[in-house]
PDBML (XML) file of the C-alpha atoms, coordinates in Angstrom:
<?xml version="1.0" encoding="UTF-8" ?>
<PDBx:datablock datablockName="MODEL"
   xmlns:PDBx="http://pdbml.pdb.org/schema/pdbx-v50.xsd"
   xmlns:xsi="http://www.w3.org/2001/XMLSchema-instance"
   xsi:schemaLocation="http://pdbml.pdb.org/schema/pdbx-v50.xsd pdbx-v50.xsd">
   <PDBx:atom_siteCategory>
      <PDBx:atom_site id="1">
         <PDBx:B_iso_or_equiv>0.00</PDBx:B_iso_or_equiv>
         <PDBx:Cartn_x>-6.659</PDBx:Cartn_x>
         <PDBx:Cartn_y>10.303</PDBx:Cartn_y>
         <PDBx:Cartn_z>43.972</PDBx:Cartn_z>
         <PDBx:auth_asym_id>A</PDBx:auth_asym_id>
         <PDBx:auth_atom_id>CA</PDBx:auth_atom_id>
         <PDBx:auth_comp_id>UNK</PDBx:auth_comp_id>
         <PDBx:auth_seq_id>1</PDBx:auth_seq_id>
         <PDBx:group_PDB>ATOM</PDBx:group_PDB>
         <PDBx:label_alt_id xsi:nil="true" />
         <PDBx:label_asym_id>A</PDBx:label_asym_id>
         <PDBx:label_atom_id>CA</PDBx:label_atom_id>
         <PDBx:label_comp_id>UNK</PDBx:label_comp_id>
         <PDBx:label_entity_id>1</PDBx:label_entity_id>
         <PDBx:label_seq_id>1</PDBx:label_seq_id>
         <PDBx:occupancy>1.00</PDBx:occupancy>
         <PDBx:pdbx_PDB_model_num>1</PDBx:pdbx_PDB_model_num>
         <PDBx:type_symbol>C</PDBx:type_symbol>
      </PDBx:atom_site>
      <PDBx:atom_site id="2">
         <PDBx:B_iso_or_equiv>0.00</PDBx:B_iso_or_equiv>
         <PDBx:Cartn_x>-10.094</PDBx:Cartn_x>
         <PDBx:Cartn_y>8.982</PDBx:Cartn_y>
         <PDBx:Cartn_z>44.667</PDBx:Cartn_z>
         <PDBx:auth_asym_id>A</PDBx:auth_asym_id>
         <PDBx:auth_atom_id>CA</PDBx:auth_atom_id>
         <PDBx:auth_comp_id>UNK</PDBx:auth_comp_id>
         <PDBx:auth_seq_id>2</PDBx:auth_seq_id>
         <PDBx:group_PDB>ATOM</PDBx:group_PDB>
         <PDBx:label_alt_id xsi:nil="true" />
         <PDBx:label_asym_id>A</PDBx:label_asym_id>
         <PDBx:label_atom_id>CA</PDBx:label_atom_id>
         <PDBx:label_comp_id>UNK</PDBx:label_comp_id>
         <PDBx:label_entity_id>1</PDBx:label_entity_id>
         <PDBx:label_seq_id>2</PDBx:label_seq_id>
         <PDBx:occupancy>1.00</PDBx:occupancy>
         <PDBx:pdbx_PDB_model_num>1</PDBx:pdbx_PDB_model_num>
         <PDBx:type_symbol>C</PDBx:type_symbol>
      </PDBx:atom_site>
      <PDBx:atom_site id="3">
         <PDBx:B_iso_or_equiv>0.00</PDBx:B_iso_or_equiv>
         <PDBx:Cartn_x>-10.986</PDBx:Cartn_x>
         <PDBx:Cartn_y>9.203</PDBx:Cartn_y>
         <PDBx:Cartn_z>40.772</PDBx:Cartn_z>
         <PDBx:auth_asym_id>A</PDBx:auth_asym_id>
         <PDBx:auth_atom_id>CA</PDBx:auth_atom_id>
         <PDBx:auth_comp_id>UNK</PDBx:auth_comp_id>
         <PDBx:auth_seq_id>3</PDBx:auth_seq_id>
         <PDBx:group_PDB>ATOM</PDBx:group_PDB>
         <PDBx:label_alt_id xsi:nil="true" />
         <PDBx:label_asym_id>A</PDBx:label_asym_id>
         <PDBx:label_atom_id>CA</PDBx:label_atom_id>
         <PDBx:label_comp_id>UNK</PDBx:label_comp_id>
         <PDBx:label_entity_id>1</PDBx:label_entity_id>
         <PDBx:label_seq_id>3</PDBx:label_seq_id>
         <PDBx:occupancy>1.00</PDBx:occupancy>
         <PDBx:pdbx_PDB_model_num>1</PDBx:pdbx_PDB_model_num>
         <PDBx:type_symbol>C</PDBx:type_symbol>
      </PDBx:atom_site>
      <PDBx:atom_site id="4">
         <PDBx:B_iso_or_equiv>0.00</PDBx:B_iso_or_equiv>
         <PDBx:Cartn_x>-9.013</PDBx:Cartn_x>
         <PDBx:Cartn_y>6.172</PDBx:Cartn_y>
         <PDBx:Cartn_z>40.067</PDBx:Cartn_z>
         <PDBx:auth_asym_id>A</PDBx:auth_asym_id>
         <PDBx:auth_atom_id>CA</PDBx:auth_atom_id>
         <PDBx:auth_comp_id>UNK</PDBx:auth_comp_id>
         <PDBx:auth_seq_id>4</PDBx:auth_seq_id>
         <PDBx:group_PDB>ATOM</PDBx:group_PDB>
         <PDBx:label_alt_id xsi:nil="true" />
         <PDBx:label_asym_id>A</PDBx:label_asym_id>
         <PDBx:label_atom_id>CA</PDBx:label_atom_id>
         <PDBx:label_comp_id>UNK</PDBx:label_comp_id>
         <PDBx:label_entity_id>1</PDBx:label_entity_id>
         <PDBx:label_seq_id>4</PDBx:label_seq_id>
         <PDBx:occupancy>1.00</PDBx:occupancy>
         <PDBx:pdbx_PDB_model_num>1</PDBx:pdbx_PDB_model_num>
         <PDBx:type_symbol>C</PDBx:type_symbol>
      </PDBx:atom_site>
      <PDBx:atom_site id="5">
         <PDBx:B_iso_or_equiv>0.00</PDBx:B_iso_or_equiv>
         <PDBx:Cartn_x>-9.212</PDBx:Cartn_x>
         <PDBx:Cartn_y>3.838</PDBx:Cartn_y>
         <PDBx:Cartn_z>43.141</PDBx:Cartn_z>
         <PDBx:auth_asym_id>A</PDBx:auth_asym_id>
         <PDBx:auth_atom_id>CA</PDBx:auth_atom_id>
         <PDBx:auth_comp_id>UNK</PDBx:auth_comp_id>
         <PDBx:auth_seq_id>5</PDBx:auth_seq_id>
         <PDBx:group_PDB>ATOM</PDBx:group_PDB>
         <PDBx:label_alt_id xsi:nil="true" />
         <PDBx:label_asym_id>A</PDBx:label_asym_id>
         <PDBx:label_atom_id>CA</PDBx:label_atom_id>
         <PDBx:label_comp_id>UNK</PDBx:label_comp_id>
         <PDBx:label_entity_id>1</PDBx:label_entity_id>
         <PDBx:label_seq_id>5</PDBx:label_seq_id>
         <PDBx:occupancy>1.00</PDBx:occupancy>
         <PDBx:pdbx_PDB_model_num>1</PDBx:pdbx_PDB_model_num>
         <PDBx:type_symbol>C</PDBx:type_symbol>
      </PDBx:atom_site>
      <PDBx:atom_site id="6">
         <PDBx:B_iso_or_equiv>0.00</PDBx:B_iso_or_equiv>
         <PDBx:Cartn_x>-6.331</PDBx:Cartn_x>
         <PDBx:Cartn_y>1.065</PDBx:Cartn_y>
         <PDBx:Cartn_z>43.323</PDBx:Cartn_z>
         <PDBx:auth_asym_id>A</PDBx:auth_asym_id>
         <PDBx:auth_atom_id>CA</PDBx:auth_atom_id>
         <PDBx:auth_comp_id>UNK</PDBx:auth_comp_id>
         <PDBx:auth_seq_id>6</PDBx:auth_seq_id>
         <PDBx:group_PDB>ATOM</PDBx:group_PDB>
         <PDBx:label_alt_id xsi:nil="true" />
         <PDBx:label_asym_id>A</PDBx:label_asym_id>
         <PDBx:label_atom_id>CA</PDBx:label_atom_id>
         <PDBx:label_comp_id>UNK</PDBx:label_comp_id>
         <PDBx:label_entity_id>1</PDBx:label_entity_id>
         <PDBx:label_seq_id>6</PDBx:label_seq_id>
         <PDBx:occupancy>1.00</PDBx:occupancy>
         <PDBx:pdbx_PDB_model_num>1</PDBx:pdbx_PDB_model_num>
         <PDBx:type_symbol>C</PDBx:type_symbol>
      </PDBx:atom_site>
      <PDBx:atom_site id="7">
         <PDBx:B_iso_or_equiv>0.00</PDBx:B_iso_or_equiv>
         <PDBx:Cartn_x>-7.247</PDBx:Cartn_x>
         <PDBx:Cartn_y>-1.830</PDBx:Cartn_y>
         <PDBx:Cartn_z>45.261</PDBx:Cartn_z>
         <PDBx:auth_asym_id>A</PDBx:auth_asym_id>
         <PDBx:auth_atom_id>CA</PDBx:auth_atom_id>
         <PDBx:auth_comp_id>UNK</PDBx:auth_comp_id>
         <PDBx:auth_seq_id>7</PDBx:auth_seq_id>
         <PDBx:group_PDB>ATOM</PDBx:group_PDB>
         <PDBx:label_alt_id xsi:nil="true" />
         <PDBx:label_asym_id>A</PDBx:label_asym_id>
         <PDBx:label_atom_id>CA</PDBx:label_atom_id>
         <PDBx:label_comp_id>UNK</PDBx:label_comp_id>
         <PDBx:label_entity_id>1</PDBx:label_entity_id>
         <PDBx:label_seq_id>7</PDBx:label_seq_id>
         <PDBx:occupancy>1.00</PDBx:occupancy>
         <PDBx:pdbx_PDB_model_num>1</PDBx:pdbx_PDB_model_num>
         <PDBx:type_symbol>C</PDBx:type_symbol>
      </PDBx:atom_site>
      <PDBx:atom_site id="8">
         <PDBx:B_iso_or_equiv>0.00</PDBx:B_iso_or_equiv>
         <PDBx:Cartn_x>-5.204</PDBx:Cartn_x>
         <PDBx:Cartn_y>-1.793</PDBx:Cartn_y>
         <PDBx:Cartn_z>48.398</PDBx:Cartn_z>
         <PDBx:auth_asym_id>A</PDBx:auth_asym_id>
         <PDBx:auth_atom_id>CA</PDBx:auth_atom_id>
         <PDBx:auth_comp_id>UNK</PDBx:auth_comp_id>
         <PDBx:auth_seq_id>8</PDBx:auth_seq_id>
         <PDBx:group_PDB>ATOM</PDBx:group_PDB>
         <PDBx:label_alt_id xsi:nil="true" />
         <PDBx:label_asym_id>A</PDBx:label_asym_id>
         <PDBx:label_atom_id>CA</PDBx:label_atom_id>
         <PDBx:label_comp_id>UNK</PDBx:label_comp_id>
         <PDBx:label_entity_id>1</PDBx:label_entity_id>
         <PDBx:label_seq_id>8</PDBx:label_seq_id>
         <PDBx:occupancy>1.00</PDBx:occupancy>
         <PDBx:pdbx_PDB_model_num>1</PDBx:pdbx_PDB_model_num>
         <PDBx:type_symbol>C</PDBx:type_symbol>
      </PDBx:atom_site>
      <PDBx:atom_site id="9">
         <PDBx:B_iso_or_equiv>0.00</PDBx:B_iso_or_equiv>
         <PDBx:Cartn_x>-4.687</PDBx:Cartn_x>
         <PDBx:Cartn_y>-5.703</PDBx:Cartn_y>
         <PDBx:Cartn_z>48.207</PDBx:Cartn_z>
         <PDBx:auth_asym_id>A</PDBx:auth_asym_id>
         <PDBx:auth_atom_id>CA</PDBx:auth_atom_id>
         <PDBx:auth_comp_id>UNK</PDBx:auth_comp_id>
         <PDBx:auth_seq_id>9</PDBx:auth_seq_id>
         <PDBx:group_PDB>ATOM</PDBx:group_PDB>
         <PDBx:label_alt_id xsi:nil="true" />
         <PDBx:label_asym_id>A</PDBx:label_asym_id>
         <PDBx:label_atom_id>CA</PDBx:label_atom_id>
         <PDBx:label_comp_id>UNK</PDBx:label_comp_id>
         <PDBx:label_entity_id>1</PDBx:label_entity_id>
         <PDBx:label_seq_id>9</PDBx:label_seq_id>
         <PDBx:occupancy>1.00</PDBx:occupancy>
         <PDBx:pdbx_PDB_model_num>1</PDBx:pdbx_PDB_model_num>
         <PDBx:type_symbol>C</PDBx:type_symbol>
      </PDBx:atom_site>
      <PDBx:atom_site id="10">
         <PDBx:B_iso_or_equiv>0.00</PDBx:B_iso_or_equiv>
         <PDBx:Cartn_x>-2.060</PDBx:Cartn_x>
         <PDBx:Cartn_y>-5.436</PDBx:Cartn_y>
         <PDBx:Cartn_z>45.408</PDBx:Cartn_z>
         <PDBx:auth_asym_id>A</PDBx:auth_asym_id>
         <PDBx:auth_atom_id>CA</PDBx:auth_atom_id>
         <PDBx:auth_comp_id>UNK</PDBx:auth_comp_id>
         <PDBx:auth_seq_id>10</PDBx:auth_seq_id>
         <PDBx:group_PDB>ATOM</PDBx:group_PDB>
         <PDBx:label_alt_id xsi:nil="true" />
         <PDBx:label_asym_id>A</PDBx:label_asym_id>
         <PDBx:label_atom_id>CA</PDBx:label_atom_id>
         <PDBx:label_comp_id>UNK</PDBx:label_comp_id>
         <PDBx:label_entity_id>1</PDBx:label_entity_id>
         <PDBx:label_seq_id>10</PDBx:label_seq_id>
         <PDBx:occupancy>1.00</PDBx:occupancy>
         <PDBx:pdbx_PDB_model_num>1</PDBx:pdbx_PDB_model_num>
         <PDBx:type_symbol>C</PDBx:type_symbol>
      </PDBx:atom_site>
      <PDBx:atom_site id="11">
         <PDBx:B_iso_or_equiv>0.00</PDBx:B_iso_or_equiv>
         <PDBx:Cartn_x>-0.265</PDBx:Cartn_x>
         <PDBx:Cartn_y>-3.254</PDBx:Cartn_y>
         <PDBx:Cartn_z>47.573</PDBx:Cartn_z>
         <PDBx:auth_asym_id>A</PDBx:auth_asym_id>
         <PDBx:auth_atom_id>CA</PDBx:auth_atom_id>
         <PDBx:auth_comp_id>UNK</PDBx:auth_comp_id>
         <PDBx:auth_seq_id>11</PDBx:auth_seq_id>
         <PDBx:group_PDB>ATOM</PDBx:group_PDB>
         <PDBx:label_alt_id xsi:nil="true" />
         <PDBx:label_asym_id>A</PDBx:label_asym_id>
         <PDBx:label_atom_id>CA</PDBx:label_atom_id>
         <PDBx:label_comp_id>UNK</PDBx:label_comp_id>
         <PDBx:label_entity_id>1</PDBx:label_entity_id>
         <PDBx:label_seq_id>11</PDBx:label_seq_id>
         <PDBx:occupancy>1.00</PDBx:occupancy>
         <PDBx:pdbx_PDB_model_num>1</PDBx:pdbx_PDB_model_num>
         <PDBx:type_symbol>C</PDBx:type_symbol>
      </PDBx:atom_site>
      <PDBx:atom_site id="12">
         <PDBx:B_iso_or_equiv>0.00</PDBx:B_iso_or_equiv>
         <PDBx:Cartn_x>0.386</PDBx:Cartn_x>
         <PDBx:Cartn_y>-6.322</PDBx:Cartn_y>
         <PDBx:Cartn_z>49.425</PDBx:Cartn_z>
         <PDBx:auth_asym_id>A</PDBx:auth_asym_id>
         <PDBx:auth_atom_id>CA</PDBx:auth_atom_id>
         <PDBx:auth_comp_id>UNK</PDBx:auth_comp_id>
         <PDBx:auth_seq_id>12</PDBx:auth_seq_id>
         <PDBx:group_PDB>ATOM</PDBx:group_PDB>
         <PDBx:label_alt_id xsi:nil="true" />
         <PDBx:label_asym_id>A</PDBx:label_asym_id>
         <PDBx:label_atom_id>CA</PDBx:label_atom_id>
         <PDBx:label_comp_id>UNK</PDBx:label_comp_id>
         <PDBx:label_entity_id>1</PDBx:label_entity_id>
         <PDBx:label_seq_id>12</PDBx:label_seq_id>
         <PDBx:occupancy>1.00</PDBx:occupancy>
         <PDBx:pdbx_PDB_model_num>1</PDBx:pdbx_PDB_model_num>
         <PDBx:type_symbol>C</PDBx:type_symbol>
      </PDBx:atom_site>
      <PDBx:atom_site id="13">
         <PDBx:B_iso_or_equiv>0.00</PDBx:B_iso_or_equiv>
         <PDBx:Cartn_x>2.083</PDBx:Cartn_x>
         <PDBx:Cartn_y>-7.899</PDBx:Cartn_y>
         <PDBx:Cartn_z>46.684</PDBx:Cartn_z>
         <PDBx:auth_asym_id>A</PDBx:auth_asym_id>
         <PDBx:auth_atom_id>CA</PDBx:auth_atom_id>
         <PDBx:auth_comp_id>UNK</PDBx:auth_comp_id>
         <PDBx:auth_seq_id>13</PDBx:auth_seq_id>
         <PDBx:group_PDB>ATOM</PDBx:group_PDB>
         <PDBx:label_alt_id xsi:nil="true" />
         <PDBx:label_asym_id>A</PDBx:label_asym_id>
         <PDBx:label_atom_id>CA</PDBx:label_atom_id>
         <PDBx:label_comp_id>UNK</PDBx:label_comp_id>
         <PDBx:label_entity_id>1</PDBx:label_entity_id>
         <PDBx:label_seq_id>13</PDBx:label_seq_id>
         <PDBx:occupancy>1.00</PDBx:occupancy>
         <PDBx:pdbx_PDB_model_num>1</PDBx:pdbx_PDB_model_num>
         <PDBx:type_symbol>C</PDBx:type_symbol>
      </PDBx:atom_site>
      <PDBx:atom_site id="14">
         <PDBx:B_iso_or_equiv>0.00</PDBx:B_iso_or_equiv>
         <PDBx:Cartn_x>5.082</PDBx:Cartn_x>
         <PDBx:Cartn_y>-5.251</PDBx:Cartn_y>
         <PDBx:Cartn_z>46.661</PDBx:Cartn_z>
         <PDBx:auth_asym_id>A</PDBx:auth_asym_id>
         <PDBx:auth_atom_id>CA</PDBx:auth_atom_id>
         <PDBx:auth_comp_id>UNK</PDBx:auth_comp_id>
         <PDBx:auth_seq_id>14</PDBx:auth_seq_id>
         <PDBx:group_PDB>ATOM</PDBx:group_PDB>
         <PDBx:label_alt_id xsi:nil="true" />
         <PDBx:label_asym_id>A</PDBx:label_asym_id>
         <PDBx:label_atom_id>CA</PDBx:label_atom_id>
         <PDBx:label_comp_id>UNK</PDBx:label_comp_id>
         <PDBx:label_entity_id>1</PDBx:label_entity_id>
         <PDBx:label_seq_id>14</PDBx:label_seq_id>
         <PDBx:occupancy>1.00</PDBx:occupancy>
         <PDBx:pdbx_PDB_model_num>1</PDBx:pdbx_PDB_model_num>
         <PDBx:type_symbol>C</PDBx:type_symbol>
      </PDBx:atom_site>
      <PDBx:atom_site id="15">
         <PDBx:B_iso_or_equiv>0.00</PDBx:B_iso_or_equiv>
         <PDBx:Cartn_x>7.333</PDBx:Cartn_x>
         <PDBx:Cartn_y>-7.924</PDBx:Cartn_y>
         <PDBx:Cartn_z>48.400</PDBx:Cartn_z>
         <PDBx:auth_asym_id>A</PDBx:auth_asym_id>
         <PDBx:auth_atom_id>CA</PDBx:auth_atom_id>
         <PDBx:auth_comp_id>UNK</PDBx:auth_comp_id>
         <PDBx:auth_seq_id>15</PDBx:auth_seq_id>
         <PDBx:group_PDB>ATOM</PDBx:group_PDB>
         <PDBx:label_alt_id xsi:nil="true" />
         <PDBx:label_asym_id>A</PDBx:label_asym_id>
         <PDBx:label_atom_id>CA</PDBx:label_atom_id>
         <PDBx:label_comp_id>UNK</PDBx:label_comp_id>
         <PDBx:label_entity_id>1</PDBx:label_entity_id>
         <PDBx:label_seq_id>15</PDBx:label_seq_id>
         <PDBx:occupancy>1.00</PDBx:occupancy>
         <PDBx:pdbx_PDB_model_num>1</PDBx:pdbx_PDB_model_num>
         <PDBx:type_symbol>C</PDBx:type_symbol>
      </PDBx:atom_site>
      <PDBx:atom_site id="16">
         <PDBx:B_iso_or_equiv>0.00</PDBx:B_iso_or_equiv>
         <PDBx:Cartn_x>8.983</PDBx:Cartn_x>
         <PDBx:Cartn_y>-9.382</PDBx:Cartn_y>
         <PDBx:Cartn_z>45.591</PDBx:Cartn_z>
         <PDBx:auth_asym_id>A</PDBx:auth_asym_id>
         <PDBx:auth_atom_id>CA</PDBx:auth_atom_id>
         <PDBx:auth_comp_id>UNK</PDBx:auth_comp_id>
         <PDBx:auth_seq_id>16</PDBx:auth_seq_id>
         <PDBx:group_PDB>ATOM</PDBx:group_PDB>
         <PDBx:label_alt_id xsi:nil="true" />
         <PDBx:label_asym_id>A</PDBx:label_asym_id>
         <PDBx:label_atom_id>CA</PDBx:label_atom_id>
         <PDBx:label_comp_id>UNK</PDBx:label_comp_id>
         <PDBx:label_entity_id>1</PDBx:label_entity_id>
         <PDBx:label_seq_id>16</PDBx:label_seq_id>
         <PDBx:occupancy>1.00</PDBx:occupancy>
         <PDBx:pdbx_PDB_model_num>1</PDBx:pdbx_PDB_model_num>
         <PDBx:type_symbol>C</PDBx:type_symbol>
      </PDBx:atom_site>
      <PDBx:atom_site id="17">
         <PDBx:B_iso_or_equiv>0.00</PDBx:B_iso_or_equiv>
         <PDBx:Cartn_x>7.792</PDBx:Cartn_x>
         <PDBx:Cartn_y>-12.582</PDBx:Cartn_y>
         <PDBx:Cartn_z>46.430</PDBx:Cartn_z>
         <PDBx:auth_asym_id>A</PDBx:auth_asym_id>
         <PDBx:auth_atom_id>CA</PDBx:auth_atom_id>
         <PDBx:auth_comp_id>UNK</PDBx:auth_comp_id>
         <PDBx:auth_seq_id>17</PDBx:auth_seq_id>
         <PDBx:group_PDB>ATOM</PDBx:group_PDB>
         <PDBx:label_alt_id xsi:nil="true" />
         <PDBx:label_asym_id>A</PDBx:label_asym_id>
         <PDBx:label_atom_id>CA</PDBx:label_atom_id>
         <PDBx:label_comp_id>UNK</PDBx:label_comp_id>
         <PDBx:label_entity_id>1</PDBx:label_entity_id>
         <PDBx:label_seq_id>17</PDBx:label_seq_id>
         <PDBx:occupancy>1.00</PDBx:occupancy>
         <PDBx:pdbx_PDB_model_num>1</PDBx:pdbx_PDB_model_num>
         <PDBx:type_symbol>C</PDBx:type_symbol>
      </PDBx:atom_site>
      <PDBx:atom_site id="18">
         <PDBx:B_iso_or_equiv>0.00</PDBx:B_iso_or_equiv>
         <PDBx:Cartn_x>6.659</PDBx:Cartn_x>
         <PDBx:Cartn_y>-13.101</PDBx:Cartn_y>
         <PDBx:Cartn_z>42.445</PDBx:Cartn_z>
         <PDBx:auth_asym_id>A</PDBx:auth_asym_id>
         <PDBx:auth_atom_id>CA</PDBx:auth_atom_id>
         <PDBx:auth_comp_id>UNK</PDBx:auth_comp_id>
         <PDBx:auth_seq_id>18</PDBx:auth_seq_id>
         <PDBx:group_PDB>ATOM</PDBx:group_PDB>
         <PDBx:label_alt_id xsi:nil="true" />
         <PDBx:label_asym_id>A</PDBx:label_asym_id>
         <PDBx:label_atom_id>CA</PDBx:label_atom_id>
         <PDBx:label_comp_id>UNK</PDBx:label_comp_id>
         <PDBx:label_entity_id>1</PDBx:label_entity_id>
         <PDBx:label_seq_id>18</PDBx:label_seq_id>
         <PDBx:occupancy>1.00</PDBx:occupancy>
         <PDBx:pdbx_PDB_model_num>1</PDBx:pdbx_PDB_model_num>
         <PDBx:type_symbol>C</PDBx:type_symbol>
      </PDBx:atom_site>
      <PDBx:atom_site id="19">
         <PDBx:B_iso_or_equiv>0.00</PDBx:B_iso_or_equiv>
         <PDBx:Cartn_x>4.056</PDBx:Cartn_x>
         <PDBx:Cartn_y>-14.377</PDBx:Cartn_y>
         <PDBx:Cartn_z>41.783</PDBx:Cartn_z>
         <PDBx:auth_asym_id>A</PDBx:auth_asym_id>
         <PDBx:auth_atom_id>CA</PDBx:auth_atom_id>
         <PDBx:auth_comp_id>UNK</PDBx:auth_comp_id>
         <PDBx:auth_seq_id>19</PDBx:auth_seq_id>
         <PDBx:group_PDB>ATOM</PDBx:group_PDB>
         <PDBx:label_alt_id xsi:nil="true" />
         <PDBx:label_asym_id>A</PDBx:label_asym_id>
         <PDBx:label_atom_id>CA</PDBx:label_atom_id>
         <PDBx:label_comp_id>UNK</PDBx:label_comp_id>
         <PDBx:label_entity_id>1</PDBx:label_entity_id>
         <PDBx:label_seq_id>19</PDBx:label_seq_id>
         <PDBx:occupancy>1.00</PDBx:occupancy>
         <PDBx:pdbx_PDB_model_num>1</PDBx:pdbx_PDB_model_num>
         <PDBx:type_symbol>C</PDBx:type_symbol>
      </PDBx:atom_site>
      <PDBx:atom_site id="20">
         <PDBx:B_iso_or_equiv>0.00</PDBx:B_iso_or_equiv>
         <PDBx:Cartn_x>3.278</PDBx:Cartn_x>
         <PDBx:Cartn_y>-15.799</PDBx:Cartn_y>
         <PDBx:Cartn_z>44.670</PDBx:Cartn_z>
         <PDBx:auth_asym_id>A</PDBx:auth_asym_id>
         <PDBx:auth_atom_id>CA</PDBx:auth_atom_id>
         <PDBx:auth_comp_id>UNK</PDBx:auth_comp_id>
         <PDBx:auth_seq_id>20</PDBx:auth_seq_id>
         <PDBx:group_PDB>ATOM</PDBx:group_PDB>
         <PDBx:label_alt_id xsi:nil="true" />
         <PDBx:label_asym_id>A</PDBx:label_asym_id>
         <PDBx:label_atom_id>CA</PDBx:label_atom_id>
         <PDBx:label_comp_id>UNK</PDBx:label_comp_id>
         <PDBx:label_entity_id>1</PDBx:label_entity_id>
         <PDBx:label_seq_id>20</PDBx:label_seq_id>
         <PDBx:occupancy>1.00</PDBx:occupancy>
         <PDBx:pdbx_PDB_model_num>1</PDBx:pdbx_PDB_model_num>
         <PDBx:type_symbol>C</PDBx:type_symbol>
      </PDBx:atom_site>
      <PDBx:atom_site id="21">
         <PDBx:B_iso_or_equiv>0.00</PDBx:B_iso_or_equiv>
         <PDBx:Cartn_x>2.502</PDBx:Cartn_x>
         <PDBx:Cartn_y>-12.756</PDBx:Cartn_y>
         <PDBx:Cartn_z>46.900</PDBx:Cartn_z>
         <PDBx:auth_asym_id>A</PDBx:auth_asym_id>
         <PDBx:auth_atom_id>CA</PDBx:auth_atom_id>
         <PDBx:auth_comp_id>UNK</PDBx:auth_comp_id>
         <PDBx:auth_seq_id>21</PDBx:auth_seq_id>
         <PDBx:group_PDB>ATOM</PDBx:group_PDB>
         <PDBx:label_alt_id xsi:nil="true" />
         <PDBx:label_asym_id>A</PDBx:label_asym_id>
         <PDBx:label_atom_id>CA</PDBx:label_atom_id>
         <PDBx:label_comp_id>UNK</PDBx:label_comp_id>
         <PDBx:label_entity_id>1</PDBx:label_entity_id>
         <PDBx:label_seq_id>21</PDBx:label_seq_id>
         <PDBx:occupancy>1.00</PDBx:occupancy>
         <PDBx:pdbx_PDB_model_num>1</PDBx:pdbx_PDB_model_num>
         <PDBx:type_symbol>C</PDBx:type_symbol>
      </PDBx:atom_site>
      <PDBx:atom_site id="22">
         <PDBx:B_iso_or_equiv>0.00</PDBx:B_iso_or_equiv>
         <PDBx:Cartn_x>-0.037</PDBx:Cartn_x>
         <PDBx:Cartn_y>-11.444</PDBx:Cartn_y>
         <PDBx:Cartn_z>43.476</PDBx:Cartn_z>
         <PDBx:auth_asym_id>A</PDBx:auth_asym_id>
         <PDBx:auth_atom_id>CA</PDBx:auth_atom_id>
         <PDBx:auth_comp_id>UNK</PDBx:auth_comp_id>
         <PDBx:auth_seq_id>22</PDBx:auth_seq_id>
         <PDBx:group_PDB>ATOM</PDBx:group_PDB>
         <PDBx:label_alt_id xsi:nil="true" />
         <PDBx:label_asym_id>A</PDBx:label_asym_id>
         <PDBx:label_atom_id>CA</PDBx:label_atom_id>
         <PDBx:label_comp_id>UNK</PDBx:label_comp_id>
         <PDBx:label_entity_id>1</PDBx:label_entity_id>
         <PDBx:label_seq_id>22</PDBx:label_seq_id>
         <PDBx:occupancy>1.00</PDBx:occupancy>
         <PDBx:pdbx_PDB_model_num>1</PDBx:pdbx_PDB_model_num>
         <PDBx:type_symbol>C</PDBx:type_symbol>
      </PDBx:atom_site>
      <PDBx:atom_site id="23">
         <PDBx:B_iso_or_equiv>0.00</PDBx:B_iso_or_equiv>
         <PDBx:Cartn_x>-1.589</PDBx:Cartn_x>
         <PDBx:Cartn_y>-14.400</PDBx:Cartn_y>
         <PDBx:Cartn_z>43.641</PDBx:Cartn_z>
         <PDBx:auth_asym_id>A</PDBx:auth_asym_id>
         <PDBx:auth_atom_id>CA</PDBx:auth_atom_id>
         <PDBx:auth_comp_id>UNK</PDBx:auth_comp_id>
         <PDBx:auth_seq_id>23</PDBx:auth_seq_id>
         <PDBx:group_PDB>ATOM</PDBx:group_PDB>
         <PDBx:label_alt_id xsi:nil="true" />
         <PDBx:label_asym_id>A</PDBx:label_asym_id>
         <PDBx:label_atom_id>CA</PDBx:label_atom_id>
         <PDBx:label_comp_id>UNK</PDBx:label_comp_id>
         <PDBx:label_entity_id>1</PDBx:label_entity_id>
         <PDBx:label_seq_id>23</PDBx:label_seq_id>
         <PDBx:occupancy>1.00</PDBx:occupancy>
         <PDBx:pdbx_PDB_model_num>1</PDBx:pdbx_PDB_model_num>
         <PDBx:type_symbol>C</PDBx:type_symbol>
      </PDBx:atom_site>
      <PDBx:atom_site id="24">
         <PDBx:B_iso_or_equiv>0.00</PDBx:B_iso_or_equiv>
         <PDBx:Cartn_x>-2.433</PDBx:Cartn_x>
         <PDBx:Cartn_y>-14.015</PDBx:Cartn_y>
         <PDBx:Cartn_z>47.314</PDBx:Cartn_z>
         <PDBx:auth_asym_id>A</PDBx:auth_asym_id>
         <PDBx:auth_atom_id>CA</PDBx:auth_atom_id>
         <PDBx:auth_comp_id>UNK</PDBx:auth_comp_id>
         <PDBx:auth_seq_id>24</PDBx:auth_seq_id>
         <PDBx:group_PDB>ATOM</PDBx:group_PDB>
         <PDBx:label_alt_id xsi:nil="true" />
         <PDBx:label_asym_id>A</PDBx:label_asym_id>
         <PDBx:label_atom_id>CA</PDBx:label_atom_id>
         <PDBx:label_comp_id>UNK</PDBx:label_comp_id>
         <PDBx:label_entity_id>1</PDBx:label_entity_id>
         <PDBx:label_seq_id>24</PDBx:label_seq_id>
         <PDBx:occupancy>1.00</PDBx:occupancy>
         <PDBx:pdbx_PDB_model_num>1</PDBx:pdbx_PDB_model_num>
         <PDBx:type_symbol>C</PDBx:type_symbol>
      </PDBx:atom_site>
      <PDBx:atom_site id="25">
         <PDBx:B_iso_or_equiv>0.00</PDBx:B_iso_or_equiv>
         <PDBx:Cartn_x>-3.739</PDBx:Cartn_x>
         <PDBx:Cartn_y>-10.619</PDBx:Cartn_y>
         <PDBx:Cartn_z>46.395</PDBx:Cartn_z>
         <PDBx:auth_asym_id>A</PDBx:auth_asym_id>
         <PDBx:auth_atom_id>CA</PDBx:auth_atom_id>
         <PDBx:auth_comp_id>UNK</PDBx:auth_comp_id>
         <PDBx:auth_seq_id>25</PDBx:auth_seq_id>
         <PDBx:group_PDB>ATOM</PDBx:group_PDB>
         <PDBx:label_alt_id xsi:nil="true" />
         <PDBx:label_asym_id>A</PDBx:label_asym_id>
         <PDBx:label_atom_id>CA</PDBx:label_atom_id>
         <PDBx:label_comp_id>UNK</PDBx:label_comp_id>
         <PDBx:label_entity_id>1</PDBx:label_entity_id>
         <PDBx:label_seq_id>25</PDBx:label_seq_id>
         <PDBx:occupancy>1.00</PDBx:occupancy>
         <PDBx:pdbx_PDB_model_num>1</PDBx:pdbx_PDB_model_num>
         <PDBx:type_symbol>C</PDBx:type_symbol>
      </PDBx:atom_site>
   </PDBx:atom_siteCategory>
</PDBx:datablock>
């Protein structure tokens, strides 16, 4: 889905390390 690009960086944060891994991202 090119059209609406998501950052692959917040992919990162799909540990559920919260919020620590979003604010890595």
């Amino acid at each position: 889905d090119p059209k609406h690009p998501v950052n692959p960086l917040i992919g990162s944060a799909g540990v559920s390390a919260v919020p620590m891994a979003a604010r890595v991202s």
